[in-house]
Protein backbone atom coordinates (compact mmCIF):
# COMPACT_ATOMS: atom_id res chain seq x y z
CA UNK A 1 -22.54 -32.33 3.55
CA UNK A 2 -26.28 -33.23 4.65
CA UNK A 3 -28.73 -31.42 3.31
CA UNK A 4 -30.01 -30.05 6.27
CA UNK A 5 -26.84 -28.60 7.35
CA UNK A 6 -25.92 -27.49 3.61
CA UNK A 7 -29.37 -25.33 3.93
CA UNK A 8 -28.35 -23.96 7.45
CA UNK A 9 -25.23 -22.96 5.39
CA UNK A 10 -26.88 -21.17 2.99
CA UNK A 11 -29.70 -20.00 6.04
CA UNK A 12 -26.50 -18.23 7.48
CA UNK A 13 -25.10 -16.27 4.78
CA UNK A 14 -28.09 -14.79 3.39
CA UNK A 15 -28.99 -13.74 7.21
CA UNK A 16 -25.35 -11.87 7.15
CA UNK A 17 -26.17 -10.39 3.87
CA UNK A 18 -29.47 -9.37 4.84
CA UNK A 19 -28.02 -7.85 8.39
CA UNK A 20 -30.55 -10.06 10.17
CA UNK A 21 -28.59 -10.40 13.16
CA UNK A 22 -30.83 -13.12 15.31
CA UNK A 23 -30.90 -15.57 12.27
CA UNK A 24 -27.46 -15.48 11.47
CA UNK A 25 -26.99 -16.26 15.38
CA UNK A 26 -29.20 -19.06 15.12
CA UNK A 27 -28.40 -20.66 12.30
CA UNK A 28 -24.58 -20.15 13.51
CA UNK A 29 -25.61 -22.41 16.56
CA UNK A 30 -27.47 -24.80 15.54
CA UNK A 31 -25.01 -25.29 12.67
CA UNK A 32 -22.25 -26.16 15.92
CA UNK A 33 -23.97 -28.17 17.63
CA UNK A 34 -24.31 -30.27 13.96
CA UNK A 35 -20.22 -29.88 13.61
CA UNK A 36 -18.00 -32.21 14.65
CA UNK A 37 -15.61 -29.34 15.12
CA UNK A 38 -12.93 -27.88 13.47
CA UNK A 39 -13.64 -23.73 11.81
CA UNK A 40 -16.67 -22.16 13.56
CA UNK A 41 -19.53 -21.50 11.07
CA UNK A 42 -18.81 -18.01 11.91
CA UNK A 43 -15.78 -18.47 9.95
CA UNK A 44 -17.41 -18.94 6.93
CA UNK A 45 -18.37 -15.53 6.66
CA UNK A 46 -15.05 -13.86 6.76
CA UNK A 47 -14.33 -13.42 3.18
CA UNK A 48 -17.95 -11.72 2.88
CA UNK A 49 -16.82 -9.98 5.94
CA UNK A 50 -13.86 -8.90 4.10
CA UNK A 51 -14.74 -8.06 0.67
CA UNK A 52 -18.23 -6.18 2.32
CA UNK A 53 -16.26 -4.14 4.36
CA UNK A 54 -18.53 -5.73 7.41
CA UNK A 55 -15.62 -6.77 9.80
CA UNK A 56 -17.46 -4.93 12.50
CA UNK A 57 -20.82 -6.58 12.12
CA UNK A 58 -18.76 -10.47 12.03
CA UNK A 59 -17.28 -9.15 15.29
CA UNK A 60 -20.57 -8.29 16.73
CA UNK A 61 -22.00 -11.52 15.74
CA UNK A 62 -18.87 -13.38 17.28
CA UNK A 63 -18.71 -11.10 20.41
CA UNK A 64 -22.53 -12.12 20.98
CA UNK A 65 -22.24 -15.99 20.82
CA UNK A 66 -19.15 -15.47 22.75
CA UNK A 67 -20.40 -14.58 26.03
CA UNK A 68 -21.95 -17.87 25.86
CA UNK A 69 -19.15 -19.48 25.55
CA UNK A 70 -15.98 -17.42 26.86
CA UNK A 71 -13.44 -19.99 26.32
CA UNK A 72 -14.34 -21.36 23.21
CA UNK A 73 -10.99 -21.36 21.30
CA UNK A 74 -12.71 -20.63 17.86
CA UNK A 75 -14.03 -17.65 18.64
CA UNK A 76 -11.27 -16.32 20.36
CA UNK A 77 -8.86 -17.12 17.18
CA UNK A 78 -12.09 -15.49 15.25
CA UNK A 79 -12.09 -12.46 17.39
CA UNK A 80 -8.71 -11.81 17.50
CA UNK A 81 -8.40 -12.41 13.77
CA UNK A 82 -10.96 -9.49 12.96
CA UNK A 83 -9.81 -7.52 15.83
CA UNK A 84 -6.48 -7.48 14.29
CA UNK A 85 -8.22 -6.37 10.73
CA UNK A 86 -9.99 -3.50 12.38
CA UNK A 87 -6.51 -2.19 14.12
CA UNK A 88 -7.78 -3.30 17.22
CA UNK A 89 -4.14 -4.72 18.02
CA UNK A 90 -3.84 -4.93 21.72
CA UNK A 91 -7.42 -6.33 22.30
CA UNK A 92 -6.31 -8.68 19.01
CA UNK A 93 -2.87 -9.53 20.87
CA UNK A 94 -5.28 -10.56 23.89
CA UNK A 95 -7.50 -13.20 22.10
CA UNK A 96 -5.43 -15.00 20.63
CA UNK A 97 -3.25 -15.28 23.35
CA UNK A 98 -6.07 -16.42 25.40
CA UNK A 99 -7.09 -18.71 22.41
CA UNK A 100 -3.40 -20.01 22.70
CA UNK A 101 -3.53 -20.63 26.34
CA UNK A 102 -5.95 -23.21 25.91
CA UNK A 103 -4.87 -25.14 22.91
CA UNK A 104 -1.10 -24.10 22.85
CA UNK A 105 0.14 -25.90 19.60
CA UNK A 106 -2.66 -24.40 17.13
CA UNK A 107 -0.81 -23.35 14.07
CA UNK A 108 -3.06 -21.00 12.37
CA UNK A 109 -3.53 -19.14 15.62
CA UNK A 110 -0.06 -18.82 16.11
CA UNK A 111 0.48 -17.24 12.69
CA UNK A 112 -2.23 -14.68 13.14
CA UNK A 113 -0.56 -13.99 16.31
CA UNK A 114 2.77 -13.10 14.71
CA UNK A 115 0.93 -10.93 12.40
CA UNK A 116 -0.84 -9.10 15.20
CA UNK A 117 2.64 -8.57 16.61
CA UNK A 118 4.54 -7.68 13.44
CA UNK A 119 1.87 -5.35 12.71
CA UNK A 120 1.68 -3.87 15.98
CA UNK A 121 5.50 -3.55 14.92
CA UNK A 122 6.20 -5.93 18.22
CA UNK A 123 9.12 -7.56 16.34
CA UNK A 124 11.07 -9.40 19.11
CA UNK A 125 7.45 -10.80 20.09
CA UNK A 126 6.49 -11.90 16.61
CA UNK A 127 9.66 -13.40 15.67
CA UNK A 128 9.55 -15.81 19.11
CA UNK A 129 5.91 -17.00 18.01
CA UNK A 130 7.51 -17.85 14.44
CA UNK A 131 10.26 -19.33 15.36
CA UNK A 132 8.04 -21.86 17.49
CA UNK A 133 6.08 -22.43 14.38
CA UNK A 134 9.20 -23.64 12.69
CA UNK A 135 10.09 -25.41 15.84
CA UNK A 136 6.79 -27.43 15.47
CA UNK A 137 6.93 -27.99 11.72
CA UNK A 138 11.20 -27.37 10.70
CA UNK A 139 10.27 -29.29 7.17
CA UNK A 140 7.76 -26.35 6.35
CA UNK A 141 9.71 -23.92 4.14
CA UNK A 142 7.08 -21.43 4.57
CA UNK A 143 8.16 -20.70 7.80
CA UNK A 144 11.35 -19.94 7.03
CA UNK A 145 9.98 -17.67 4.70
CA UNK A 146 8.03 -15.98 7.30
CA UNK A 147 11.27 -15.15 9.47
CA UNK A 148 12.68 -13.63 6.31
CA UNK A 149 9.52 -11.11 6.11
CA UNK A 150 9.68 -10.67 9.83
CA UNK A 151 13.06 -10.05 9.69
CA UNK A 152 13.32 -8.19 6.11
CA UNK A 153 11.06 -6.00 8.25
CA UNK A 154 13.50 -5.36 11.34
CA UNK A 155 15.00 -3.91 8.41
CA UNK A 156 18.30 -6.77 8.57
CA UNK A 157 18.29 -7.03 4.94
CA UNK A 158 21.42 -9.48 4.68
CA UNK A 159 20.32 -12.11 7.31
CA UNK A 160 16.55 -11.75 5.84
CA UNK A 161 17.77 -12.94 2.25
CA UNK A 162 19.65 -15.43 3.58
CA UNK A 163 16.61 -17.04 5.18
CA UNK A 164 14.79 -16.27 1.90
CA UNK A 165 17.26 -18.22 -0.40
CA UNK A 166 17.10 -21.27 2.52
CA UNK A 167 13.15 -21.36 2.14
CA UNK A 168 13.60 -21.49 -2.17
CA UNK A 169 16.09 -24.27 -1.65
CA UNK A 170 13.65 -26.41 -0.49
CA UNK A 171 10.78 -24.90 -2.61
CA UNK A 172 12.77 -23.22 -5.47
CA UNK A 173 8.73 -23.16 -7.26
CA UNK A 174 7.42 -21.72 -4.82
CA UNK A 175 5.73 -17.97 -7.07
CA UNK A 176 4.90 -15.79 -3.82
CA UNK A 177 7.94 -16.75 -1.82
CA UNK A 178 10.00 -16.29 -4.61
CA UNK A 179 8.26 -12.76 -4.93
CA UNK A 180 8.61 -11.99 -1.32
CA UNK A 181 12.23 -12.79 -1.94
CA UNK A 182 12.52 -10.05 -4.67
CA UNK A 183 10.75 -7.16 -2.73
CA UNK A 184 13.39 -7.86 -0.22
CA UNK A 185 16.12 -7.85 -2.73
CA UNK A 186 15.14 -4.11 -4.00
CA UNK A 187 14.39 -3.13 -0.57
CA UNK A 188 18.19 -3.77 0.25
CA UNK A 189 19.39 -2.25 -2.98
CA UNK A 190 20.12 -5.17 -5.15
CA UNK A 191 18.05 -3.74 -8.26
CA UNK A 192 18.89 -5.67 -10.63
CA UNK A 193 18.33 -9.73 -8.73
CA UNK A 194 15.42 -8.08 -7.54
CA UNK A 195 13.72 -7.21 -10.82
CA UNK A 196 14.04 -10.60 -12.15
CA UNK A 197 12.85 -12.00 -9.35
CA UNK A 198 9.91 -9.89 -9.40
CA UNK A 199 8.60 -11.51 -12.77
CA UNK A 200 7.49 -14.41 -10.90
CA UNK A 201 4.37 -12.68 -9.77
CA UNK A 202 3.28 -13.80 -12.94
CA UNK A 203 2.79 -17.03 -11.89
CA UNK A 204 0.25 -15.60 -9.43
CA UNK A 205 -3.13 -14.58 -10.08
CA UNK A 206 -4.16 -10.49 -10.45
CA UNK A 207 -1.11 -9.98 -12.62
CA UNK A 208 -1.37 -9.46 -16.39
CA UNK A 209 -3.72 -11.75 -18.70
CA UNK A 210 -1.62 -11.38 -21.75
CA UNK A 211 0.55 -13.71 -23.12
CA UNK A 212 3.78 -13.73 -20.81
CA UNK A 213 5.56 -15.25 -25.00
CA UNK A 214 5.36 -11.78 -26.12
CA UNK A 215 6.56 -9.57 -22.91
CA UNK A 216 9.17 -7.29 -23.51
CA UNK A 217 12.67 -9.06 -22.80
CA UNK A 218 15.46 -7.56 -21.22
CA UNK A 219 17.13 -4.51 -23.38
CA UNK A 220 20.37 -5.95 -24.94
CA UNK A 221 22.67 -4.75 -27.96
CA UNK A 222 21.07 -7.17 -30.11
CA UNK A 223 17.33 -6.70 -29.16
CA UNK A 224 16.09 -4.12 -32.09
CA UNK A 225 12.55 -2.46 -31.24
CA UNK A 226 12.91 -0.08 -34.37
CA UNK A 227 8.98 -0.05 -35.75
CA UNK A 228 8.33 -2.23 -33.24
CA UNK A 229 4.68 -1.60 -31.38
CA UNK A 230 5.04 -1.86 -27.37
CA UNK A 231 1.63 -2.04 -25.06
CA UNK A 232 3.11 -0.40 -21.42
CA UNK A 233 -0.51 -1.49 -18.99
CA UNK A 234 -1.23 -0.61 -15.64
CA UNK A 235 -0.80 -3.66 -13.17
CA UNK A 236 -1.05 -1.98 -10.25
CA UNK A 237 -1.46 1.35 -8.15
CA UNK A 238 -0.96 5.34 -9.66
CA UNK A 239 2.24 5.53 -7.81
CA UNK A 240 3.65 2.71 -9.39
CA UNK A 241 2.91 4.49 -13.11
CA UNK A 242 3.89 7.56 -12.16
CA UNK A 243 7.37 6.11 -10.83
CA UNK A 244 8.04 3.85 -14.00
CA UNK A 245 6.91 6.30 -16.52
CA UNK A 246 10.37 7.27 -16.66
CA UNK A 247 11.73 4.54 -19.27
CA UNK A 248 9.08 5.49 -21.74
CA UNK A 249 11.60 8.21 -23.10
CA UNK A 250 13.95 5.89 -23.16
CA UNK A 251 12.43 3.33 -24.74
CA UNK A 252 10.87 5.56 -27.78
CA UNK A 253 14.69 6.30 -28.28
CA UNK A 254 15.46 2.82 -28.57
CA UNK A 255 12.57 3.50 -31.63
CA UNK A 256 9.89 1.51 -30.17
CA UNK A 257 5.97 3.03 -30.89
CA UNK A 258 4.63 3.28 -27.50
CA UNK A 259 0.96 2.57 -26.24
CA UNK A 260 -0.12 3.09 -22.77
CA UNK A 261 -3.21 1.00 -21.67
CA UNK A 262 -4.07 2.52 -18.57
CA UNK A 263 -6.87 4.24 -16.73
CA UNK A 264 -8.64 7.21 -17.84
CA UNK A 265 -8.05 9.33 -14.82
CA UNK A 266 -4.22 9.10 -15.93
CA UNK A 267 -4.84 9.37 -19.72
CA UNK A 268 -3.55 13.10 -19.96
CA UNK A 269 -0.81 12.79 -17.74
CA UNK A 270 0.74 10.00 -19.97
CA UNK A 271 -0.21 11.50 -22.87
CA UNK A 272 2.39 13.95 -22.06
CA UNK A 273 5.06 11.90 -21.85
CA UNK A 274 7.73 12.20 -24.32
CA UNK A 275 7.74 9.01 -26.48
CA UNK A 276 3.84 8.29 -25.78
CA UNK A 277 1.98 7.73 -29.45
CA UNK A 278 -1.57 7.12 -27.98
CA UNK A 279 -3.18 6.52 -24.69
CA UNK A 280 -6.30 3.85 -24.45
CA UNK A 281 -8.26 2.97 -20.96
CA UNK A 282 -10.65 0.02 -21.45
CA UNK A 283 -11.75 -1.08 -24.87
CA UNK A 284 -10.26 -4.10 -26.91
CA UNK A 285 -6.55 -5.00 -26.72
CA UNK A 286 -4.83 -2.81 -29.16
CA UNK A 287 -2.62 -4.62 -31.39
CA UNK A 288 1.49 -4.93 -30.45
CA UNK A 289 4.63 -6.80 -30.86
CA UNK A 290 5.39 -6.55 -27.32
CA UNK A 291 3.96 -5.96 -24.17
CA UNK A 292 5.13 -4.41 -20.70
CA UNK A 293 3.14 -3.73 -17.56
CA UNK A 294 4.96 -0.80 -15.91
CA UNK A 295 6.23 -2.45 -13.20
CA UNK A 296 8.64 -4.84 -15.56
CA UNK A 297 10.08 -1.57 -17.01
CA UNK A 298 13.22 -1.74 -14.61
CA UNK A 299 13.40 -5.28 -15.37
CA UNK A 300 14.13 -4.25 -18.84
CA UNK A 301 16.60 -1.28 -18.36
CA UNK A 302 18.30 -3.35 -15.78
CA UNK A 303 21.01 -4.19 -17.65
CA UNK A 304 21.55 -0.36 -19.37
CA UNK A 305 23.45 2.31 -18.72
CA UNK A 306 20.01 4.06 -17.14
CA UNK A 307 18.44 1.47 -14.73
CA UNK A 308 16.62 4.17 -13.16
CA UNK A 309 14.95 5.46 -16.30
CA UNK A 310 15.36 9.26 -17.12
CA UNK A 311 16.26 12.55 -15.35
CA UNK A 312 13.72 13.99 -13.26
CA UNK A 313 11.62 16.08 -13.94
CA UNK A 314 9.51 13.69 -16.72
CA UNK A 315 6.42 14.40 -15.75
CA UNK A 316 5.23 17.90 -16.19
CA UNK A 317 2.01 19.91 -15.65
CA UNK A 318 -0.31 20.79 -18.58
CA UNK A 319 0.15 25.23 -18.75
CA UNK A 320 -3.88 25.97 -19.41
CA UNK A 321 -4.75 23.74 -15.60
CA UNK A 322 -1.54 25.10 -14.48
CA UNK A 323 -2.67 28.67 -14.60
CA UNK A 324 -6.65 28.08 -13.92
CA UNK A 325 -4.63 26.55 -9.89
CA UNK A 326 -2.79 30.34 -9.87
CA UNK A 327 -5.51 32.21 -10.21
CA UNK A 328 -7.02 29.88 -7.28
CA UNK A 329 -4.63 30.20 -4.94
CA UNK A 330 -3.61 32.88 -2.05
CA UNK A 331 -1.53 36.00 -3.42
CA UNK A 332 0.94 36.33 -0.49
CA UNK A 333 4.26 35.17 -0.53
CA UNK A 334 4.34 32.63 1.59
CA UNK A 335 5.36 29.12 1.43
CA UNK A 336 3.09 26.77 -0.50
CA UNK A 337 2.56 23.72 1.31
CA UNK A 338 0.96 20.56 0.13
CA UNK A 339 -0.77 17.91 2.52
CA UNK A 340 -1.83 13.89 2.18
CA UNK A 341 -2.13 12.56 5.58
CA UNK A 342 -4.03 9.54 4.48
CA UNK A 343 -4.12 6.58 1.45
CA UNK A 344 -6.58 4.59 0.03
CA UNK A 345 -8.26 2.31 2.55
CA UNK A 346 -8.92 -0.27 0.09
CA UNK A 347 -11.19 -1.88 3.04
CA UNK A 348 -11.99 -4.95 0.46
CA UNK A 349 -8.64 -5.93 0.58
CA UNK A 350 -7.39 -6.92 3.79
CA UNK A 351 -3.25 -6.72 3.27
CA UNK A 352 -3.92 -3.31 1.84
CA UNK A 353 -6.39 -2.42 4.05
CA UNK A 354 -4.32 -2.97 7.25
CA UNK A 355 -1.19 -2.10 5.35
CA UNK A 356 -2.73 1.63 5.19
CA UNK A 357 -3.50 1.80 8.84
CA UNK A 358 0.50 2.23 9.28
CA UNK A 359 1.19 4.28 6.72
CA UNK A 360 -1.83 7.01 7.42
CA UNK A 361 -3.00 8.73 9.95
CA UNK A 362 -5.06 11.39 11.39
CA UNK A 363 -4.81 14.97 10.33
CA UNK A 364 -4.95 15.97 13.71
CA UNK A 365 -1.43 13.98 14.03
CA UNK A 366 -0.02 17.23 12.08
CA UNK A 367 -1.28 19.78 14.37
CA UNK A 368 2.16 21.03 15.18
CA UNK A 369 2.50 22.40 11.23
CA UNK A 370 -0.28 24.93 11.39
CA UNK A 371 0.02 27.98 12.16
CA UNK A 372 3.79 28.43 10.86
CA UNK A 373 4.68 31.49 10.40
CA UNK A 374 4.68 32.22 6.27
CA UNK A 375 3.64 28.78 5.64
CA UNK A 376 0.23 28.72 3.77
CA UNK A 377 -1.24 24.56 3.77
CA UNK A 378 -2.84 23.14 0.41
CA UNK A 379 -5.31 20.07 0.71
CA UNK A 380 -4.09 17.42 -1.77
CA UNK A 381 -5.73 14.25 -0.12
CA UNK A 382 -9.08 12.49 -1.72
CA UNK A 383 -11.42 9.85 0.04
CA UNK A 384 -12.77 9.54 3.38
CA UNK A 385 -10.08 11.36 4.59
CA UNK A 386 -10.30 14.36 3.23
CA UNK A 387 -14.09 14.85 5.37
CA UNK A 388 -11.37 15.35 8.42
CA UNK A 389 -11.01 19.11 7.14
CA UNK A 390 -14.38 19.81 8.14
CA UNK A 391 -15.00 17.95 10.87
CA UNK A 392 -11.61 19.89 12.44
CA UNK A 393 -13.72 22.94 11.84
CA UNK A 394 -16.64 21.56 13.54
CA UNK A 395 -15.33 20.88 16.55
CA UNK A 396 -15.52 24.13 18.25
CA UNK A 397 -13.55 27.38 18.94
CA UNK A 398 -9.78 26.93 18.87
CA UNK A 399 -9.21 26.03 22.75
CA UNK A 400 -10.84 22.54 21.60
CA UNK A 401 -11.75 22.70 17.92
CA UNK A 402 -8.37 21.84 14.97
CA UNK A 403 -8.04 24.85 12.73
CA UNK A 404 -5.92 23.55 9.87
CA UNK A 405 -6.00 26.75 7.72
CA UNK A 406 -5.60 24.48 4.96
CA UNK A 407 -7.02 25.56 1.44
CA UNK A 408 -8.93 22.96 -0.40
CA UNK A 409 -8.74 22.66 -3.55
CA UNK A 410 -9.66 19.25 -4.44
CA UNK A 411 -13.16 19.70 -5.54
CA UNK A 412 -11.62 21.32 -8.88
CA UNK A 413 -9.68 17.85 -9.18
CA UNK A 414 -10.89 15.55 -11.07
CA UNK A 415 -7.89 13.48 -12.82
CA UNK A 416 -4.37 12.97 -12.05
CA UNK A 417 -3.42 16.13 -14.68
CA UNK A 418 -5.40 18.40 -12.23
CA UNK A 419 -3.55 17.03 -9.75
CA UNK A 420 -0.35 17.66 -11.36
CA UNK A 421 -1.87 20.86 -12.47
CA UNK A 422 -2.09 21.91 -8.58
CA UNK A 423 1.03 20.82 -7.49
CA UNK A 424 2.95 23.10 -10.20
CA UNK A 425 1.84 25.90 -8.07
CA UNK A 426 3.34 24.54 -5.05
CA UNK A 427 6.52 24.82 -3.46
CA UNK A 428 6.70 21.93 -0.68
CA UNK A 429 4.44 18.51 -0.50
CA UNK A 430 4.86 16.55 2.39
CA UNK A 431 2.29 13.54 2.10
CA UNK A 432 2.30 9.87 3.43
CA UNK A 433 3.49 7.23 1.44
CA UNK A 434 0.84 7.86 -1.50
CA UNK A 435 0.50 8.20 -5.47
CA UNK A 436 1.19 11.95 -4.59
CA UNK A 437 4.76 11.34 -3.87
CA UNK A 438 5.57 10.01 -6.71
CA UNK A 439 3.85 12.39 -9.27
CA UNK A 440 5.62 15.44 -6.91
CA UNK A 441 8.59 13.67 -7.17
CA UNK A 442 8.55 13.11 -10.72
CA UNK A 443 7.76 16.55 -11.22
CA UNK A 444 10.72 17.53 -9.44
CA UNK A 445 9.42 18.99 -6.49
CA UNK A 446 10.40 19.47 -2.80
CA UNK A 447 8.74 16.16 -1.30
CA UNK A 448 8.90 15.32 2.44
CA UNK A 449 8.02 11.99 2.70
CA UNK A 450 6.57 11.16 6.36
CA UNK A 451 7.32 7.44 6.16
CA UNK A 452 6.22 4.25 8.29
CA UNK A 453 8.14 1.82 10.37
CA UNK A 454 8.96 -0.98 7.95
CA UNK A 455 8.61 1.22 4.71
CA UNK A 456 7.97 -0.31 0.85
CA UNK A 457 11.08 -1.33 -1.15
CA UNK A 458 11.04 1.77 -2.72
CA UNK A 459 12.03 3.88 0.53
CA UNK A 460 15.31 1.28 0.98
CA UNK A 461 15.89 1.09 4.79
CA UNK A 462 19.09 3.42 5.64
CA UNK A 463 18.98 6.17 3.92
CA UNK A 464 16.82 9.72 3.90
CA UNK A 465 17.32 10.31 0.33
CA UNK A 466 16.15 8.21 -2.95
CA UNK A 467 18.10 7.11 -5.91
CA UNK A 468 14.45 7.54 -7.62
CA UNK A 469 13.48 11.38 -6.80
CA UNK A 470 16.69 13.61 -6.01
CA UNK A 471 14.24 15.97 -4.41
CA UNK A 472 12.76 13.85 -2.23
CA UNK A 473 13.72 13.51 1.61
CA UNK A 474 12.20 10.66 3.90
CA UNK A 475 11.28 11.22 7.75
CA UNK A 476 10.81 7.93 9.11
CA UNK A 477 8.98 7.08 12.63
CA UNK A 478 11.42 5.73 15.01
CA UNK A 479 8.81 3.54 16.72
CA UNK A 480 5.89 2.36 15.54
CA UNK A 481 2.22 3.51 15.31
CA UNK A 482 4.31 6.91 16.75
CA UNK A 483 4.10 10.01 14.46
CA UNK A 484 5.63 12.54 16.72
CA UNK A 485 8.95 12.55 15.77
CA UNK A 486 8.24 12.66 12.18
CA UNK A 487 6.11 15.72 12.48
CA UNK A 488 8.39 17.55 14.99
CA UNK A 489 11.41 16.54 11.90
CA UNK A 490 8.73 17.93 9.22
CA UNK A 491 8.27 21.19 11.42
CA UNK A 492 11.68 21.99 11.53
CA UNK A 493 12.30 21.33 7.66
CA UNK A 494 8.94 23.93 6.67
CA UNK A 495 10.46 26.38 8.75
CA UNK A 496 13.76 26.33 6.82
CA UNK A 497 12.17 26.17 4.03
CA UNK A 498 10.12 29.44 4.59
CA UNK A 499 13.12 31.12 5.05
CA UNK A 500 15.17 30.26 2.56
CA UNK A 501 11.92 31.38 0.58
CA UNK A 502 11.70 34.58 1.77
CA UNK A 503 15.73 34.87 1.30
């Protein structure tokens, strides 16, 4: 790259890092006019964009050197792409189309497209713009692949692996198809495929860093684990610990010494767990004879007579928080209700990030709950969210303003054993598809799960109930981006259940 453009380069991202809006624009031009086409040098910044959390100021940026140039293909595939980021979807939907009207055959703007559609939860629509990807490029397994998501996601599990296993056949090495393929394997039920499978996300990057030699192998007659010391790390989100926790009783009866490497908002909790021996967060690896991140766990109890771990309840409350909750919450006799409306943005990470936009939501969405009759509400959300409590008290008398009645508690919680501590006292949770489901769950609580159009694996797709928490019962929207339904459902269950209560 010339020098002088290799400057301008630089010239524009420190002007987006320092927020200087009218060099960033200028350096962004004169670095086109120098390009011989191909990504706009507004591209460049997305990953900043992303990781920053500054979607909105790229958009700004591209929003202002597009109204110079209105039909400039680039920036309407650029627009559309953080549009789509933001949740923008229908404005996103437009952009690209438009971007697509004038160069018709553009690949990448096609497959931002279907994802605009697919996460829109426009199915028919995104499935005719990847089928004309394939159309253009039929040797590319990937898009193959994609149909399978798409269509794992129309929730037709059979035909979805069947485009899954056509895609490996040509690209059988292939780590995040072959990944993709196991999700939709355990989404339709077929546990144990789908947990071998799953162990190729090894071959991808942000999965463990030890030595893949010394993970724990499959449990069979002849494997002995008498003596033998077994590190159990987190890999991935406090839902996923709290639902795998369940083999670690089972594997200290199998006589292995068990060490959790976790994080220290968890260490308590696990502590508890019968079979733990010690609990570490950070520090140096501990020494073992086998390792397991959580999430291999079923892998290794596939094959045995417990595949789905042990009984519920295994995770229990410590007695000393327990009571210090009681004496915090209301006297009367009403049913306790817990309430997570919302998940962790994780705004650095743009999957996630627009991943949560469907499976959260507003807590003005569950304004049909309050004010049941016997039905007192508990706060159990953290983050940005939880600020929605008092801005629904903020905004005026009740004609116009939300008044939740919700309790909150949370400022007394400060680790995932307080949180436990608080549900004890509960009688109901009903909570997005969050960490807080699965400790309830594992706890053995009442759980109403208010679940999203294409759910995780661990919902299934046809079913209200869950082979992993006997107490737990899904309400799943119908359409989506549409909540109604599964609040009206949610309504109706709280009001049973305050009468059974007071029964």
């Amino acid at each position: 790259m010339p020098s002088l453009q290799q400057a301008s380069y630089e010239e524009l991202h420190a002007a987006f890092r320092s927020g200087d809006t009218m060099r960033c624009l200028e350096a962004a031009r004169f670095l086109d006019r120098a390009s011989s086409g191909g990504l706009h040098p507004l591209g460049q910044l997305m990953p900043h964009a992303e990781a920053a959390d500054r979607r909105a100021d790229l958009l700004a940026l591209v929003e202002a050197l597009a109204d110079h140039a209105p039909y400039d293909c680039r920036l309407l595939e650029l627009r559309g792409s953080l549009l789509l980021q933001i949740g923008r979807l229908d404005e996103a939907i437009d952009a690209l189309t438009q971007a697509l009207s004038r160069r018709p055959a553009h690949l990448p703007a096609m497959g931002v497209l279907a994802s605009a559609y697919t996460q829109a939860g426009r199915f028919p629509e995104a499935r005719e713009v990847l089928q004309k990807i394939h159309d253009l490029d039929p040797g590319d397994p990937s898009s193959v692949s994609n149909i399978a998501y798409l269509t794992a996601a129309m929730g037709d599990m059979i035909p979805a692996l069947n485009l899954y296993r056509r895609a490996i056949m040509q690209r059988p090495d292939h780590p995040q198809m072959r990944l993709n393929y196991s999700i939709a394997l355990l989404k339709a039920g077929f546990y144990q495929q789908g947990w071998a499978e799953h162990e190729w996300r090894f071959q991808l990057p942000g999965h463990t860093s030890l030595p893949l030699s010394r993970l724990l192998p499959t449990l069979t007659p002849g494997l002995d684990l008498n003596g033998k010391h077994v590190l159990v790390t987190q890999e991935e989100g406090y839902g996923d610990t709290f639902m795998y926790l369940r083999y670690l009783p089972l594997l200290a009866r199998h006589g292995a010494r068990i060490r959790v490497w976790g994080a220290d908002i968890m260490a308590d909790l696990c502590a508890r767990v019968e079979g733990v021996e010690a609990v570490q967060f950070g520090g140096e690896t501990p020494p073992y004879d086998y390792h397991c991140p959580f999430i291999s766990l079923p892998r290794v109890f596939s094959a045995s007579e417990t595949p789905f771990g042990a009984a519920v309840p295994y995770i229990s409350a410590d007695k000393g928080k327990s009571a210090r909750f009681s004496a915090l919450l209301k006297k009367e006799p009403s049913l306790r209700v817990g309430l997570v409306w919302s998940g962790a943005p994780r705004r650095d990470q743009t999957e996630a990030f627009m991943l949560d936009q469907r499976r959260s939501m507003a807590l003005e969405t569950l304004r049909p709950l309050f004010g049941l009759a016997d039905v007192s509400f508990y706060s159990l959300q953290k983050g940005d969210a939880a600020r929605q409590l008092d801005e629904g008290r903020l905004r005026g008398g009740p004609s116009d303003g939300l008044d939740t009645g919700i309790t909150d508690l949370m400022p007394h919680v400060e680790t995932m054993d307080d949180s436990a501590a608080l549900i004890d006292n509960l009688d109901v949770v009903v909570s997005v598809d969050t960490s807080m489901v699965h400790l309830a769950g594992a706890m053995g609580k009442t759980v109403l799960l208010m679940d999203r159009v294409n759910p995780c694996w661990r919902w299934l797709t046809d079913r209200q109930d869950s082979p992993w928490y006997p107490s737990l019962t899904i309400y799943r929207q119908q359409r989506a981006w549409d909540w109604g339904d599964v609040v009206s459902s949610v309504r109706d269950r709280l009001i049973d259940e305050a009468k059974r209560k007071r029964s």
